[in-house]
Protein backbone atom coordinates (compact mmCIF):
# COMPACT_ATOMS: atom_id res chain seq x y z
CA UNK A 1 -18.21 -27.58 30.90
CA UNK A 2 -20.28 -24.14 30.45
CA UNK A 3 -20.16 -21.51 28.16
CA UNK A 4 -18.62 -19.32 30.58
CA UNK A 5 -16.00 -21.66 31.94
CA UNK A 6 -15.24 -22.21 28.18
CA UNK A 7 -15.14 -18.30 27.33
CA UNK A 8 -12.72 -18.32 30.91
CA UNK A 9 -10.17 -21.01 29.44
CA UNK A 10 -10.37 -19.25 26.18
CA UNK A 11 -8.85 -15.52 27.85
CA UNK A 12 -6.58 -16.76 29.76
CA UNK A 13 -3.39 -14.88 29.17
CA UNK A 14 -0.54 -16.51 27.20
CA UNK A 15 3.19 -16.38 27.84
CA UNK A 16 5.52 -15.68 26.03
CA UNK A 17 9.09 -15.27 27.28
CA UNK A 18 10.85 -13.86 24.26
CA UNK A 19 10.17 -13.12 20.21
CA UNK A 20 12.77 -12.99 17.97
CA UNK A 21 12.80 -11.75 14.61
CA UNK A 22 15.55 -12.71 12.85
CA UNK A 23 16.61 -10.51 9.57
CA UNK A 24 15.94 -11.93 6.15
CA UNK A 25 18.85 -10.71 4.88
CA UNK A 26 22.74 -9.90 6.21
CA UNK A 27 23.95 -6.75 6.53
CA UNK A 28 26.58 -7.31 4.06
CA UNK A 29 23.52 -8.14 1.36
CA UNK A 30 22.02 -4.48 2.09
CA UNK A 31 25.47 -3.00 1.71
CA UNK A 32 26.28 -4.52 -1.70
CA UNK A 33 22.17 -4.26 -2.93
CA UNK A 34 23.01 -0.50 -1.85
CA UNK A 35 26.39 -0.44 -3.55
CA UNK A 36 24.94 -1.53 -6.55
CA UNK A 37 21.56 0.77 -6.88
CA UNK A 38 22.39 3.68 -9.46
CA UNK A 39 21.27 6.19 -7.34
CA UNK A 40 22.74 5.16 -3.52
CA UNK A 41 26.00 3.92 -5.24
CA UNK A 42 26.93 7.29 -5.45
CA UNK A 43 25.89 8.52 -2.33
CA UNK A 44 27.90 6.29 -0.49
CA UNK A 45 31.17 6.34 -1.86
CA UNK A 46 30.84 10.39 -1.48
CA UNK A 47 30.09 9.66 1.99
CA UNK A 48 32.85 7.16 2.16
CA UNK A 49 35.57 9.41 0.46
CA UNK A 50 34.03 12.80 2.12
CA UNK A 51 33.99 13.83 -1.16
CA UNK A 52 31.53 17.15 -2.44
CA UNK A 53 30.28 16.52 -5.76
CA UNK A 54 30.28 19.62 -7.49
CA UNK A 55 26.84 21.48 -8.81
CA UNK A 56 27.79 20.60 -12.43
CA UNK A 57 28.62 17.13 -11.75
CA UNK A 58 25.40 16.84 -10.14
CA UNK A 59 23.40 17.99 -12.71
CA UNK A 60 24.52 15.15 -14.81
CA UNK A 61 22.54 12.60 -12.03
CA UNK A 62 19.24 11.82 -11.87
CA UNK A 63 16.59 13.15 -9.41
CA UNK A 64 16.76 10.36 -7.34
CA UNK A 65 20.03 10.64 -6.68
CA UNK A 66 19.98 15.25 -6.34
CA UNK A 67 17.17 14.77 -3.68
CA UNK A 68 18.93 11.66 -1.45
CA UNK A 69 22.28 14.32 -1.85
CA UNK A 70 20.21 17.17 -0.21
CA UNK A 71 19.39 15.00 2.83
CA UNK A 72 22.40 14.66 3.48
CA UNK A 73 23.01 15.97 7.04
CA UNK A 74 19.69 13.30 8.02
CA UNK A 75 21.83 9.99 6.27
CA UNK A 76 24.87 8.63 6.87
CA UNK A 77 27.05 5.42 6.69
CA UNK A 78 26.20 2.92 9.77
CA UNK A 79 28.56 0.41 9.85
CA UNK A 80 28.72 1.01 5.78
CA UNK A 81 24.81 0.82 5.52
CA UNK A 82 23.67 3.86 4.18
CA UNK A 83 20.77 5.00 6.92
CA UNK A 84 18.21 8.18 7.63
CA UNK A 85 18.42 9.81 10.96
CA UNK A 86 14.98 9.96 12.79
CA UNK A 87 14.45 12.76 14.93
CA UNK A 88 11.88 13.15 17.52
CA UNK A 89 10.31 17.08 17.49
CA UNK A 90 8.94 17.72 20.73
């Protein structure tokens, strides 16, 4: 066999039918690692109760948790997963 009949076997296009990538871990792991982080804990269950922490409250929270709190109409519970809205600006 020649080079180029070599270099010709070599490109010829593969198939593959489907890819799956399966998650590494279940949404009910994110929900409790979320539950459980000082900062989205709280987030949540205001989001779950529909609850408005109050300024003075909030000043008792850290950063972390004040700047996730003024995103708050781009988050929002999916399925009790605490998630960002993506927008697309055109």
């Amino acid at each position: 066999m020649d080079e180029l009949e070599r270099a010709d076997e070599l490109t010829e296009s593969l198939s593959v039918n489907r890819i799956i990538f399966l998650p590494e871990i279940t949404d009910d792991e994110v929900k409790e690692m979320q539950a459980e982080d000082p900062d989205l804990g709280h987030v949540i269950e205001w989001l779950k109760d529909g609850r408005q922490p109050t300024p003075d409250y909030m000043k008792s929270k850290s950063l972390d948790t004040r700047t996730l709190w003024a995103e708050v109409p781009a988050i929002h519970l999916l399925d009790g997963i605490l998630v960002i809205n993506s927008l697309t600006i055109v």
